[in-house]
C-alpha atoms as a PDB file:
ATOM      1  CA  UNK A   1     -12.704 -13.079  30.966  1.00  0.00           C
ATOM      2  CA  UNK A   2     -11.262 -11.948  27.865  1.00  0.00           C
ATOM      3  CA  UNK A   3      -9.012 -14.199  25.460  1.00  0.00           C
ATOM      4  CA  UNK A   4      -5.026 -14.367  26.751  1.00  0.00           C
ATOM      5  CA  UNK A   5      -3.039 -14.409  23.854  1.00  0.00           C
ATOM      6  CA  UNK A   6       0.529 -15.707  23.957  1.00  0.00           C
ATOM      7  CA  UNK A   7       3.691 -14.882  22.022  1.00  0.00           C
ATOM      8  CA  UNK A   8       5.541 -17.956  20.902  1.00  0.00           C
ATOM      9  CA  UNK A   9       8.799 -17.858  19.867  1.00  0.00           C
ATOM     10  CA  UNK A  10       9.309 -19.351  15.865  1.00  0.00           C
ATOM     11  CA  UNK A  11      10.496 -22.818  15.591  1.00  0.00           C
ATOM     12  CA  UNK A  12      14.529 -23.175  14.869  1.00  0.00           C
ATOM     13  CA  UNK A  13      15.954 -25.996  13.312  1.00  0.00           C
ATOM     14  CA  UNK A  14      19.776 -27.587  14.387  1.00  0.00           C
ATOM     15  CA  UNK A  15      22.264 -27.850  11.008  1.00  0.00           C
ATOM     16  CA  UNK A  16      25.029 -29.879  10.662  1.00  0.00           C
ATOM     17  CA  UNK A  17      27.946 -27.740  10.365  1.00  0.00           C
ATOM     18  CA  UNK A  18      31.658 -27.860   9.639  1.00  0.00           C
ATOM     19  CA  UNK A  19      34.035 -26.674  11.755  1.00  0.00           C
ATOM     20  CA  UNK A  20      38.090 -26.416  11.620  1.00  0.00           C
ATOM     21  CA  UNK A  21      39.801 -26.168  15.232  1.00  0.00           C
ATOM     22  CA  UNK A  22      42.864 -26.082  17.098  1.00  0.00           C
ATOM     23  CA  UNK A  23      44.213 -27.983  20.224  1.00  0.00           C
ATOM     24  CA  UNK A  24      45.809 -25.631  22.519  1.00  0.00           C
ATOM     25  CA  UNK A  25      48.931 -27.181  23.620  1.00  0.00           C
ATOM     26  CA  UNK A  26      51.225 -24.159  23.065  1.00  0.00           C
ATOM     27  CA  UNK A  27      48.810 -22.055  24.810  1.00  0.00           C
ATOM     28  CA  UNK A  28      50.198 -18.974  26.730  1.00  0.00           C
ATOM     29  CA  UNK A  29      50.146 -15.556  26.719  1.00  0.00           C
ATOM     30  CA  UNK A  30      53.775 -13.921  26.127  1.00  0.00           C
ATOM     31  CA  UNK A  31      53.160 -10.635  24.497  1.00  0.00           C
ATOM     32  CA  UNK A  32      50.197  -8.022  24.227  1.00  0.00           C
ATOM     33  CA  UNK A  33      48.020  -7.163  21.282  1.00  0.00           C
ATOM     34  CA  UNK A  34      44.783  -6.855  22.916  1.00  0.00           C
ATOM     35  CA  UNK A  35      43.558  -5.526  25.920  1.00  0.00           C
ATOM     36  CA  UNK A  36      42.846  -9.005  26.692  1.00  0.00           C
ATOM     37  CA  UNK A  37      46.286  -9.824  26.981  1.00  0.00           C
ATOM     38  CA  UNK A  38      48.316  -9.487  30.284  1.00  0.00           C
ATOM     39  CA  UNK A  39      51.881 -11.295  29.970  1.00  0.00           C
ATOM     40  CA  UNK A  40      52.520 -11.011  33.532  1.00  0.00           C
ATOM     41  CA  UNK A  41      49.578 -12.815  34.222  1.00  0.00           C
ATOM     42  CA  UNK A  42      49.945 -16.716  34.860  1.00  0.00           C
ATOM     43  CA  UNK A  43      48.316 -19.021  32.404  1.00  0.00           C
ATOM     44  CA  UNK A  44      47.313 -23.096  32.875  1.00  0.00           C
ATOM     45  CA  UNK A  45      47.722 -24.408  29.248  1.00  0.00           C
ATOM     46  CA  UNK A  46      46.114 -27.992  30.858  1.00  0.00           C
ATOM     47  CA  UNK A  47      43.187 -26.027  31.464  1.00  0.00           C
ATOM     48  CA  UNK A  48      42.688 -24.203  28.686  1.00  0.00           C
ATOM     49  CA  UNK A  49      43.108 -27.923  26.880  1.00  0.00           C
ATOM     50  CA  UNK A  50      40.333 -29.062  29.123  1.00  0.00           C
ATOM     51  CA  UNK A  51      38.538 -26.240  28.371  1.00  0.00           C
ATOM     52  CA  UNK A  52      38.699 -26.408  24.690  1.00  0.00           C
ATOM     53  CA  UNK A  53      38.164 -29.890  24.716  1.00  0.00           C
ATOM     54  CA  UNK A  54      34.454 -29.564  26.384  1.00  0.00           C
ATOM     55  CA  UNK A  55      33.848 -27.479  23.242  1.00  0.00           C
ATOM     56  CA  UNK A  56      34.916 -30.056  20.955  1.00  0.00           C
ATOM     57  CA  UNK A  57      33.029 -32.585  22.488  1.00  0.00           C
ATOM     58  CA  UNK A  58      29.685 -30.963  22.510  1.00  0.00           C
ATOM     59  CA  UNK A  59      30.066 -29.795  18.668  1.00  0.00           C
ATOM     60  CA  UNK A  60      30.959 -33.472  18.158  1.00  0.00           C
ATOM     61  CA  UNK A  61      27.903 -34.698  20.434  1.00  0.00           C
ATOM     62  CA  UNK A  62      25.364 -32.141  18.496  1.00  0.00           C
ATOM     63  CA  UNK A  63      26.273 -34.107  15.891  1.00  0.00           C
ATOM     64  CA  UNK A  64      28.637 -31.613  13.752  1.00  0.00           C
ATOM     65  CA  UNK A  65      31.806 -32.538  12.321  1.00  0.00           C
ATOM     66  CA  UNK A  66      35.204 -30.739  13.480  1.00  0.00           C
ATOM     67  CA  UNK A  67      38.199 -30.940  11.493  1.00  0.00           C
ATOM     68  CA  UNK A  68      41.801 -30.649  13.202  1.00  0.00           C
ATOM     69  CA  UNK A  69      45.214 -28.788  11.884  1.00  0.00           C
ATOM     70  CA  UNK A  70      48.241 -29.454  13.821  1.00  0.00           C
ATOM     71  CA  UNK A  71      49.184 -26.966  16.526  1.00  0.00           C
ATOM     72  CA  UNK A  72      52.425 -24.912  16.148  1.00  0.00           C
ATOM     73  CA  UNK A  73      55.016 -24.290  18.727  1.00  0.00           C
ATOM     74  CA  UNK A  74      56.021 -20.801  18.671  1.00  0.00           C
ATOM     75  CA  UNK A  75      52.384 -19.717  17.867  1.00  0.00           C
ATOM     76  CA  UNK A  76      50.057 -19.869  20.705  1.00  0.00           C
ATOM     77  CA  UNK A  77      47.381 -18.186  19.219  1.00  0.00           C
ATOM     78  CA  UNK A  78      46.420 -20.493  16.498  1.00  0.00           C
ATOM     79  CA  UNK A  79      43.817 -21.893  18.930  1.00  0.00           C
ATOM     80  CA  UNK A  80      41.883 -19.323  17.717  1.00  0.00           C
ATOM     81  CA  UNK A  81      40.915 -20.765  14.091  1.00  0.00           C
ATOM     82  CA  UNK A  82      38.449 -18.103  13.164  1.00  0.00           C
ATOM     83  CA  UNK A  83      41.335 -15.926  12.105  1.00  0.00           C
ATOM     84  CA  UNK A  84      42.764 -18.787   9.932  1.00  0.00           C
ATOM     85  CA  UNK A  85      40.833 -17.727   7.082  1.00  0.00           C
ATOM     86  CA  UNK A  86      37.173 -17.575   5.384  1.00  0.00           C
ATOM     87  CA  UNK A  87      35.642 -20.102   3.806  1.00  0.00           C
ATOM     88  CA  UNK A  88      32.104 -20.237   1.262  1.00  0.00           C
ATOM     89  CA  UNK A  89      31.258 -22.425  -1.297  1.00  0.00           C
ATOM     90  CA  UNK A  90      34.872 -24.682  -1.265  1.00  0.00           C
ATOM     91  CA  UNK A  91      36.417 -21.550  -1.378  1.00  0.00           C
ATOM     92  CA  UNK A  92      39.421 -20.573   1.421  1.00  0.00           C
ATOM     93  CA  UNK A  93      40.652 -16.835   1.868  1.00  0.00           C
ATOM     94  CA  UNK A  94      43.820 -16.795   3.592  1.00  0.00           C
ATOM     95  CA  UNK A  95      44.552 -14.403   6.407  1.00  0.00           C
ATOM     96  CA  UNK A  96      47.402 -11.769   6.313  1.00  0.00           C
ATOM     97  CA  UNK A  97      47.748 -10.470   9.946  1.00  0.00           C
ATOM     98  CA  UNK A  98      48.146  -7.501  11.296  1.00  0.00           C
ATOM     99  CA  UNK A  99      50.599  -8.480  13.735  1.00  0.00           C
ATOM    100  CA  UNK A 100      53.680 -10.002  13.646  1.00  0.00           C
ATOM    101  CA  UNK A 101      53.522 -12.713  16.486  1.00  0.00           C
ATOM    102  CA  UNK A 102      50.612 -14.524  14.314  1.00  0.00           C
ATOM    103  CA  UNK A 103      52.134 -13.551  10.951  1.00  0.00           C
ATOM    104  CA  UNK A 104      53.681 -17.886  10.691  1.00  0.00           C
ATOM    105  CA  UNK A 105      50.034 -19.039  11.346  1.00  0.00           C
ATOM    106  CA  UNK A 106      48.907 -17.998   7.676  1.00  0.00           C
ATOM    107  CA  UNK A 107      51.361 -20.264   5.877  1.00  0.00           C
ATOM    108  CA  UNK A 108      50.238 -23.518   8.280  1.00  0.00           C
ATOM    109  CA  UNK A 109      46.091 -21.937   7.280  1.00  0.00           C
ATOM    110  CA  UNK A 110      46.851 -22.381   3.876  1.00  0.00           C
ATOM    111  CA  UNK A 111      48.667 -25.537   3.817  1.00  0.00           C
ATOM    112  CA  UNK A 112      45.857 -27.344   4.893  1.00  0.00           C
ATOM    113  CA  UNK A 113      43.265 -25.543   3.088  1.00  0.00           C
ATOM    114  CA  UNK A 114      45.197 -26.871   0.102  1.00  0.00           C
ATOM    115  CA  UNK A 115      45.414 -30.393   1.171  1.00  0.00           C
ATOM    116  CA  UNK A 116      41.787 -30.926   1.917  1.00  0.00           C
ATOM    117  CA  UNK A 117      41.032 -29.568  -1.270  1.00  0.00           C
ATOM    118  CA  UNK A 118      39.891 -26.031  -0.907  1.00  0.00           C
ATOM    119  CA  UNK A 119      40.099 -23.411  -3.688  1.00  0.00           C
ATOM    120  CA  UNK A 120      42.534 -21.435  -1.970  1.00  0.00           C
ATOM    121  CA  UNK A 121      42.884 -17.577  -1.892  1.00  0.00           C
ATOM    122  CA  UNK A 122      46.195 -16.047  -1.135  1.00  0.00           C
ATOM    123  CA  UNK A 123      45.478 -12.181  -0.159  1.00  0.00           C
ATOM    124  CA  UNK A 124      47.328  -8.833  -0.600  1.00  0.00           C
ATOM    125  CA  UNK A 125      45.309  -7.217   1.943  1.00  0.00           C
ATOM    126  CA  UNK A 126      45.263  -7.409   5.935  1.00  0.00           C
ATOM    127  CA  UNK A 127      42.950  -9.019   7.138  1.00  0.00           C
ATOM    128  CA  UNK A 128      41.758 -12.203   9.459  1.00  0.00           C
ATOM    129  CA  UNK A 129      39.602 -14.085   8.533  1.00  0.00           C
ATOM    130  CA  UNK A 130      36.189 -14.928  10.038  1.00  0.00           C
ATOM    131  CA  UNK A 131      37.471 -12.565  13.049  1.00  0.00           C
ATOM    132  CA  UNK A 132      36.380  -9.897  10.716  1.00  0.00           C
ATOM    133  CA  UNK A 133      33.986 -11.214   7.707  1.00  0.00           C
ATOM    134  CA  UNK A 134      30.903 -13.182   8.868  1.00  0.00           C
ATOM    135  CA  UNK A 135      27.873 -14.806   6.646  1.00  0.00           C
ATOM    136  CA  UNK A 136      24.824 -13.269   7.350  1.00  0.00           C
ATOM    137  CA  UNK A 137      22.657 -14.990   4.248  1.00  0.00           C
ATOM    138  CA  UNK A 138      24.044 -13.609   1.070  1.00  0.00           C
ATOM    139  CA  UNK A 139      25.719 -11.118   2.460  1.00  0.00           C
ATOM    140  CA  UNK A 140      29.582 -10.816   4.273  1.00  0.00           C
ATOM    141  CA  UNK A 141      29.462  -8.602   7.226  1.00  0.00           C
ATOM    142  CA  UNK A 142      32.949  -6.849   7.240  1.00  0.00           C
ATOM    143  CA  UNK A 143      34.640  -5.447  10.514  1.00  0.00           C
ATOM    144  CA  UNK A 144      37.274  -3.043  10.307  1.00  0.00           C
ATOM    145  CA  UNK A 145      38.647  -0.335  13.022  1.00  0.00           C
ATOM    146  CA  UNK A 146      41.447  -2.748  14.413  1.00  0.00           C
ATOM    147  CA  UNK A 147      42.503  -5.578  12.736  1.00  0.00           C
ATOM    148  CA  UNK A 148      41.354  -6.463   9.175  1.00  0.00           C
ATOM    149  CA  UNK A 149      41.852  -2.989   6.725  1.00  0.00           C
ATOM    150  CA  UNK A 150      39.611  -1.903   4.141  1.00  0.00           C
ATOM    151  CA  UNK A 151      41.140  -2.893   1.613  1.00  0.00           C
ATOM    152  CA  UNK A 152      39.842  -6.295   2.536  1.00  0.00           C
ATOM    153  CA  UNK A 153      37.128  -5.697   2.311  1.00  0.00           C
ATOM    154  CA  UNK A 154      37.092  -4.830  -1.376  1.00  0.00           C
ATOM    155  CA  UNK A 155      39.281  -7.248  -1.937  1.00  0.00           C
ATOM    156  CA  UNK A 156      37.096 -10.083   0.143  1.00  0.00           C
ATOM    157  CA  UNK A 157      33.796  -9.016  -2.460  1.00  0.00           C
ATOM    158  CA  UNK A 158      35.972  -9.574  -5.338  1.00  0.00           C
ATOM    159  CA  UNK A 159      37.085 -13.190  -4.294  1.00  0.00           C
ATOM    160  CA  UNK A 160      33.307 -13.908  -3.675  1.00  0.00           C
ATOM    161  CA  UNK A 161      31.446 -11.790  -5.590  1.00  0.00           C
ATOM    162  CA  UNK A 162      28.641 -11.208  -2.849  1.00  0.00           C
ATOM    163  CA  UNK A 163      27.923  -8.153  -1.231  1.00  0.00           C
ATOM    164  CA  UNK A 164      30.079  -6.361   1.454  1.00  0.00           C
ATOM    165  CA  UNK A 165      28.611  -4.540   4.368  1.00  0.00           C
ATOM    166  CA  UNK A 166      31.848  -2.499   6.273  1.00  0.00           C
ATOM    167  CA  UNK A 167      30.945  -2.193   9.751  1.00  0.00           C
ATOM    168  CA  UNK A 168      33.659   0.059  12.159  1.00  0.00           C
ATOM    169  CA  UNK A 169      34.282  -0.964  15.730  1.00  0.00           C
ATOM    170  CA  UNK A 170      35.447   1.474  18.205  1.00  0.00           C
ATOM    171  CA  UNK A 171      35.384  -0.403  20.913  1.00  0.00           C
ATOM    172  CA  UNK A 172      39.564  -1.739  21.595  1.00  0.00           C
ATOM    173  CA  UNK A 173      37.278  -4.409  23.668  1.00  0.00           C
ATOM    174  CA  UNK A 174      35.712  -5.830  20.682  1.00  0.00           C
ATOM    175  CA  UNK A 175      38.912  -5.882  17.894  1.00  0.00           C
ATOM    176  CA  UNK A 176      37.310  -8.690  15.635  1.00  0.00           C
ATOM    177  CA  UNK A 177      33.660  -8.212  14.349  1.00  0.00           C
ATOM    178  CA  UNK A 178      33.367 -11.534  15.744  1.00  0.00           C
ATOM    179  CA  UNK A 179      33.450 -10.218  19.075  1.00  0.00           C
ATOM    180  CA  UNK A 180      30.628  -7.899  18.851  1.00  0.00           C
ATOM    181  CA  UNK A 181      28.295  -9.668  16.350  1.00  0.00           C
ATOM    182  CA  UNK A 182      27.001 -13.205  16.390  1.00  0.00           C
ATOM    183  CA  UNK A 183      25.037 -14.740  13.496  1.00  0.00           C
ATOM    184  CA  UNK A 184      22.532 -16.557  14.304  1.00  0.00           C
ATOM    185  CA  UNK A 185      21.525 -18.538  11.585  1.00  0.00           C
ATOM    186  CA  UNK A 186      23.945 -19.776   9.221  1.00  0.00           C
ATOM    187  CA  UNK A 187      21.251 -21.419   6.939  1.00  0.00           C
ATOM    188  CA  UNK A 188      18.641 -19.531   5.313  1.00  0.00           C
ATOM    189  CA  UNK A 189      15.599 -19.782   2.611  1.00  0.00           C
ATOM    190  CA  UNK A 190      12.727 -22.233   4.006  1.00  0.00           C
ATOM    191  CA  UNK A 191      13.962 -24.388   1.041  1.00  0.00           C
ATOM    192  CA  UNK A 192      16.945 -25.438   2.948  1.00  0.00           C
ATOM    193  CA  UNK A 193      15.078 -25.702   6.128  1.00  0.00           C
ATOM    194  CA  UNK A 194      16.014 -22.231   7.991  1.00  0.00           C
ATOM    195  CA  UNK A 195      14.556 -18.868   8.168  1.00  0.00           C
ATOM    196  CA  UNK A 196      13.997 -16.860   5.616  1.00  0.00           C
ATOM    197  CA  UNK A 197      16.492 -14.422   6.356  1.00  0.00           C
ATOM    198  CA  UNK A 198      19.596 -14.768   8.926  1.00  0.00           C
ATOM    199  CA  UNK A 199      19.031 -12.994  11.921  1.00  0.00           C
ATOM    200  CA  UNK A 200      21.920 -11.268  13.676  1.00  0.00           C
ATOM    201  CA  UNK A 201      23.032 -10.601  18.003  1.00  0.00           C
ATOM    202  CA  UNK A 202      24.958  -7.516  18.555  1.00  0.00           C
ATOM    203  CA  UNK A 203      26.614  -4.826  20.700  1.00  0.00           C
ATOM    204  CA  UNK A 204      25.822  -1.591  19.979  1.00  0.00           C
ATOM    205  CA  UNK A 205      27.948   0.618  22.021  1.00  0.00           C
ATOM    206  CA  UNK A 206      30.764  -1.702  20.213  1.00  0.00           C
ATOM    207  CA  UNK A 207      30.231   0.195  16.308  1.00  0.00           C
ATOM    208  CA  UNK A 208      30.012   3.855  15.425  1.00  0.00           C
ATOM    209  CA  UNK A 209      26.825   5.526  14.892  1.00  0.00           C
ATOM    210  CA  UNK A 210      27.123   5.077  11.172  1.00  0.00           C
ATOM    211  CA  UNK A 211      27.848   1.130  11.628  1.00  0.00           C
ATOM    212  CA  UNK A 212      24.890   1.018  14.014  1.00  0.00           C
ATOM    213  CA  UNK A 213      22.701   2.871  11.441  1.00  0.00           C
ATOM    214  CA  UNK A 214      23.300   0.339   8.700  1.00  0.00           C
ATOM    215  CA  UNK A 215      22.557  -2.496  11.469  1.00  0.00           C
ATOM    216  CA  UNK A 216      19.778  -1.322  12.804  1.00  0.00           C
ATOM    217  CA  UNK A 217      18.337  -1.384   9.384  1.00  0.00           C
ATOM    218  CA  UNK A 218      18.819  -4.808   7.978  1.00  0.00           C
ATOM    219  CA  UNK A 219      18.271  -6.256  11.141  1.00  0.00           C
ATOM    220  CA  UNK A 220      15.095  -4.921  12.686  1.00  0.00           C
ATOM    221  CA  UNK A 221      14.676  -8.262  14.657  1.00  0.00           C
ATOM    222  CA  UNK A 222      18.131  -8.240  15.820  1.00  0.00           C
ATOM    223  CA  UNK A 223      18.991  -9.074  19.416  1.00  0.00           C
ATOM    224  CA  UNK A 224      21.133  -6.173  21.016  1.00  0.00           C
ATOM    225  CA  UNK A 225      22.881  -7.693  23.742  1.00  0.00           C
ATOM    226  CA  UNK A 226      24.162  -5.288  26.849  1.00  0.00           C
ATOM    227  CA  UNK A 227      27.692  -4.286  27.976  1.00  0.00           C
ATOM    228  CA  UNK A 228      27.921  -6.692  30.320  1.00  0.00           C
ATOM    229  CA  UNK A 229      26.720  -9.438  28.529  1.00  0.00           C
ATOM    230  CA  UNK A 230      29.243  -8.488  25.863  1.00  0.00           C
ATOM    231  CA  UNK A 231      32.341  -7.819  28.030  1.00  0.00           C
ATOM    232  CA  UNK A 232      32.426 -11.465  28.783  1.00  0.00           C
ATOM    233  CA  UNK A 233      32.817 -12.171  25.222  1.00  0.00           C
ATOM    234  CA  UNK A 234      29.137 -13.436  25.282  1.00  0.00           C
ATOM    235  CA  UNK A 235      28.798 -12.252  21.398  1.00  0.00           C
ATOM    236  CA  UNK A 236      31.831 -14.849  20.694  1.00  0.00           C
ATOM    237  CA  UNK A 237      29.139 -17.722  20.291  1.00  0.00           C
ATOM    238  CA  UNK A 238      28.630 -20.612  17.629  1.00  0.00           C
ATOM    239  CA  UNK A 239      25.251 -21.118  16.383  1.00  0.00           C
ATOM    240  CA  UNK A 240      23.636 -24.300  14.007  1.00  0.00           C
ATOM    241  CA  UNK A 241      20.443 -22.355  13.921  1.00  0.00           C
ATOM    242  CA  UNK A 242      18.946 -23.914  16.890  1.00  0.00           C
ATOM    243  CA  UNK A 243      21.983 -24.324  19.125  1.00  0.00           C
ATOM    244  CA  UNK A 244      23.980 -21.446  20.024  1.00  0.00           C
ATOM    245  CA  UNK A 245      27.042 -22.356  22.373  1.00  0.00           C
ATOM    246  CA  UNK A 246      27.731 -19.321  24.728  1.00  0.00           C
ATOM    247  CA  UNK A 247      29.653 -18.322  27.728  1.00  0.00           C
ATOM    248  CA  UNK A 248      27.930 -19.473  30.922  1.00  0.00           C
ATOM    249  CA  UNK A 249      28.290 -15.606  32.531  1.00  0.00           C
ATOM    250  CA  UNK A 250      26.466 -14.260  29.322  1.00  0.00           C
ATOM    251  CA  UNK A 251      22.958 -14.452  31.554  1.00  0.00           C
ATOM    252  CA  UNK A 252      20.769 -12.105  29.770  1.00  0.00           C
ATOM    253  CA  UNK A 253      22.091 -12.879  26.017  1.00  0.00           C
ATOM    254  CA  UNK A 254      21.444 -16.663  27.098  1.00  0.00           C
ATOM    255  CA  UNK A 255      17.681 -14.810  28.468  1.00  0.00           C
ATOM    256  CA  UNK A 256      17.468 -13.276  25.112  1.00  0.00           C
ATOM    257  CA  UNK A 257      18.056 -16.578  23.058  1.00  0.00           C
ATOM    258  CA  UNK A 258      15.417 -18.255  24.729  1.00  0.00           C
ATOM    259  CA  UNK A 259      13.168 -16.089  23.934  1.00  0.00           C
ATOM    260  CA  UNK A 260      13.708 -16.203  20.557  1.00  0.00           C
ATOM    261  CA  UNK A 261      13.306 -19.981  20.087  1.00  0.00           C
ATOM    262  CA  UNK A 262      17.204 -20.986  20.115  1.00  0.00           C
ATOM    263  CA  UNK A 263      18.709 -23.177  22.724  1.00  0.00           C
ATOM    264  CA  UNK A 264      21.836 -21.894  24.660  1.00  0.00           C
ATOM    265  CA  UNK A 265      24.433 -24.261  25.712  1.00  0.00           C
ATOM    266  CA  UNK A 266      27.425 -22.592  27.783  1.00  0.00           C
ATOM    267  CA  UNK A 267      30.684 -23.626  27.414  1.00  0.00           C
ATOM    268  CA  UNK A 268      33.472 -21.966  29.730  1.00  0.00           C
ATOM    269  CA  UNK A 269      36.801 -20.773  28.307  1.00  0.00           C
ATOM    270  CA  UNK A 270      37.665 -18.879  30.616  1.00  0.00           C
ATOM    271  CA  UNK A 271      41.350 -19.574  30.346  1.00  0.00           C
ATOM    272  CA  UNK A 272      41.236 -19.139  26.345  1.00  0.00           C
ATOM    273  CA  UNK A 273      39.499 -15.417  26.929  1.00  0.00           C
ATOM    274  CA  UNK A 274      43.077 -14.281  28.862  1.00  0.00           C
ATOM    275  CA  UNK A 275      44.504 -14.424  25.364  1.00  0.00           C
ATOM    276  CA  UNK A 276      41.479 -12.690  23.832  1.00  0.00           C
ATOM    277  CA  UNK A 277      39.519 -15.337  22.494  1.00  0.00           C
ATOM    278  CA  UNK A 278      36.164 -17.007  22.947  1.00  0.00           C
ATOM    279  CA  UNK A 279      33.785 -20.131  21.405  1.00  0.00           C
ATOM    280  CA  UNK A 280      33.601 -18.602  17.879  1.00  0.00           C
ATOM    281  CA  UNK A 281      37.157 -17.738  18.165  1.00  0.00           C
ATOM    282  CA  UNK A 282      38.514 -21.410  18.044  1.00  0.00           C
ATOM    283  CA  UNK A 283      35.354 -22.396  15.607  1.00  0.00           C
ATOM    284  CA  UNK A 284      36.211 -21.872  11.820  1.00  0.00           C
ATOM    285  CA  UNK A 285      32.901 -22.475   9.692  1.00  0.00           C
ATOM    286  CA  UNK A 286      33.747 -24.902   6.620  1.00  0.00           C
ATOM    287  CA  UNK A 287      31.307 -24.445   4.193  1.00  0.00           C
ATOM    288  CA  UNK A 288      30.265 -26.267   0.887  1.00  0.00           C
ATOM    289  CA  UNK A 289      33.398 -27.808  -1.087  1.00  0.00           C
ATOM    290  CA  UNK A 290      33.430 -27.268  -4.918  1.00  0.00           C
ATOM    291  CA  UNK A 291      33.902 -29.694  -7.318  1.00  0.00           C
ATOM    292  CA  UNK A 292      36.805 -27.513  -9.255  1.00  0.00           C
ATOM    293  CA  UNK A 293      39.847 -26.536  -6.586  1.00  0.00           C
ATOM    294  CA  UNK A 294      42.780 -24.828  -7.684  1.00  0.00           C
ATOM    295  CA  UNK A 295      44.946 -22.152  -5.761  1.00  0.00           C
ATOM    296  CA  UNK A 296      44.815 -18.648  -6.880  1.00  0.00           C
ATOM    297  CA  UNK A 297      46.097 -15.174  -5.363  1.00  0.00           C
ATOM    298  CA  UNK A 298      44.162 -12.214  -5.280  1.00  0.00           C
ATOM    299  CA  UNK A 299      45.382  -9.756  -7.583  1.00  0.00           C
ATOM    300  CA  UNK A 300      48.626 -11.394  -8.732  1.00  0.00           C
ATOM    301  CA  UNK A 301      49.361 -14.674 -10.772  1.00  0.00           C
ATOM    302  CA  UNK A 302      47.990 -18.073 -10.506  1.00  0.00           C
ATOM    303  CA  UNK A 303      50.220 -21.086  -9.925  1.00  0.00           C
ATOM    304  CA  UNK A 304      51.693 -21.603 -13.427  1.00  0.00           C
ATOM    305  CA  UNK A 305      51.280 -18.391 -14.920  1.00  0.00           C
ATOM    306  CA  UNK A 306      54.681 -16.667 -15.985  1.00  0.00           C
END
């Protein structure tokens, strides 16, 4: 009989990661902006804590290190910490939201970006944070369609000086970039122990053809999750580059992962997606402190200056 030859998936490696969350206890949803949001709809803030604490724990019991900022009364959205800013290399870039109800959450964001000792980025520009700008190797991966504007995009390139990919989503679904587009492995270059470029998930049907264009060519290896995967916010995962912490009703993306070498683990917040948020959502990646920190603003004066 001839020779069976076998696929095997490459080998991913776990890396400790950073991570700045939010308890829920203000948790509720009392006004609309996103389809996700339904006001009239009851809400169990003890569940979403229990919820969000099974999260915590397992980042915690993978060994990664979670920092806290105080929750707000008044602001029951700042659960969601990915819009509280973007951080590489030490460096903090504030949000400036789009709407009103979450416009108090920037001060508290940069507040405690400056007392843990982050260079930290005041912005002219709209725009929020890792909801919108993701690190896919050298490169930020820029949403825009709904929330962040682009303008923030230029802006965002000229506070890190890396390239900026704009991608458009179309989909009111999928608001944040973060909701359509995972990234899979936040360390690259065999050097530092991970692959030697980042590989991306995605829903398609979630960009415009242009967007999907420009993804479909730098990430030829992508995963491209389905609708229904994706409607359970299934793309609003965490990943160390081995782990990648989904929603338990994301069946084929947690299929798809498998495949590919990485190990889903499924964490339910259920009660956190009635206010339009997911895993990723409440999971803001700290990366790399610098040595030098000051405070600057994009485009205007720095602390000091007359």
């Amino acid at each position: 009989m001839p020779e069976t030859t076998t696929a095997t998936a490459p080998t991913r490696v776990a890396h400790h990661r950073r991570y700045l969350m939010c308890r829920p206890e203000h948790f509720t949803v009392s006004y609309k902006i996103n389809p996700w949001m339904e006001p009239a709809k009851p809400t169990d803030t003890a569940k979403a804590l229990e919820q969000w604490q099974k999260l915590y724990d397992l980042y915690i019991e993978l060994g990664h290190e979670v920092e806290l900022i105080e929750p707000l009364a008044g602001y029951p959205d700042m659960v969601y910490t990915a819009n509280g800013g973007f951080v590489i290399d030490g460096r903090a870039y504030v949000p400036e939201f789009y709407f009103e109800q979450r416009q108090g959450e920037a001060p508290a964001f940069a507040e405690w970006f400056r007392a843990n000792g982050f260079d930290t980025v005041l912005p002219q520009e709209v725009n929020e944070g890792e909801g919108d700008f993701l690190l896919a190797g050298d490169v930020i991966l820029a949403g825009t369609g709904f929330r962040s504007a682009g303008d923030s995009h230029r802006e965002v390139h000229e506070v890190f000086g890396r390239e900026v990919v704009t991608l458009t989503l179309v989909d009111p679904r999928f608001y944040h970039l973060d909701t359509a587009l995972t990234v899979l492995d936040p360390v690259v270059g065999h050097e530092n122990g991970g692959p030697e470029r980042a590989n991306i998930a995605y829903l398609p049907g979630a960009f415009d053809e242009a967007s999907q264009r420009i993804l479909a060519e730098r990430f030829p290896d992508a995963i491209l999750v389905a609708d229904e995967d994706g409607a359970v916010f299934g793309l609003n995962s965490a990943s160390d580059g081995y782990n990648v912490i989904i929603s338990p009703r994301a069946k084929g993306f947690e299929k798809q992962l498998r495949e590919r070498g990485y190990n889903p683990l499924t964490v339910d917040l259920s009660e956190l997606l009635l206010g339009g948020g997911g895993i990723k959502c409440c999971t803001l990646e700290l990366r790399t402190l610098l040595s030098e920190r000051s405070e600057t603003k994009c485009g205007a004066k720095t602390d000091g200056e007359s």
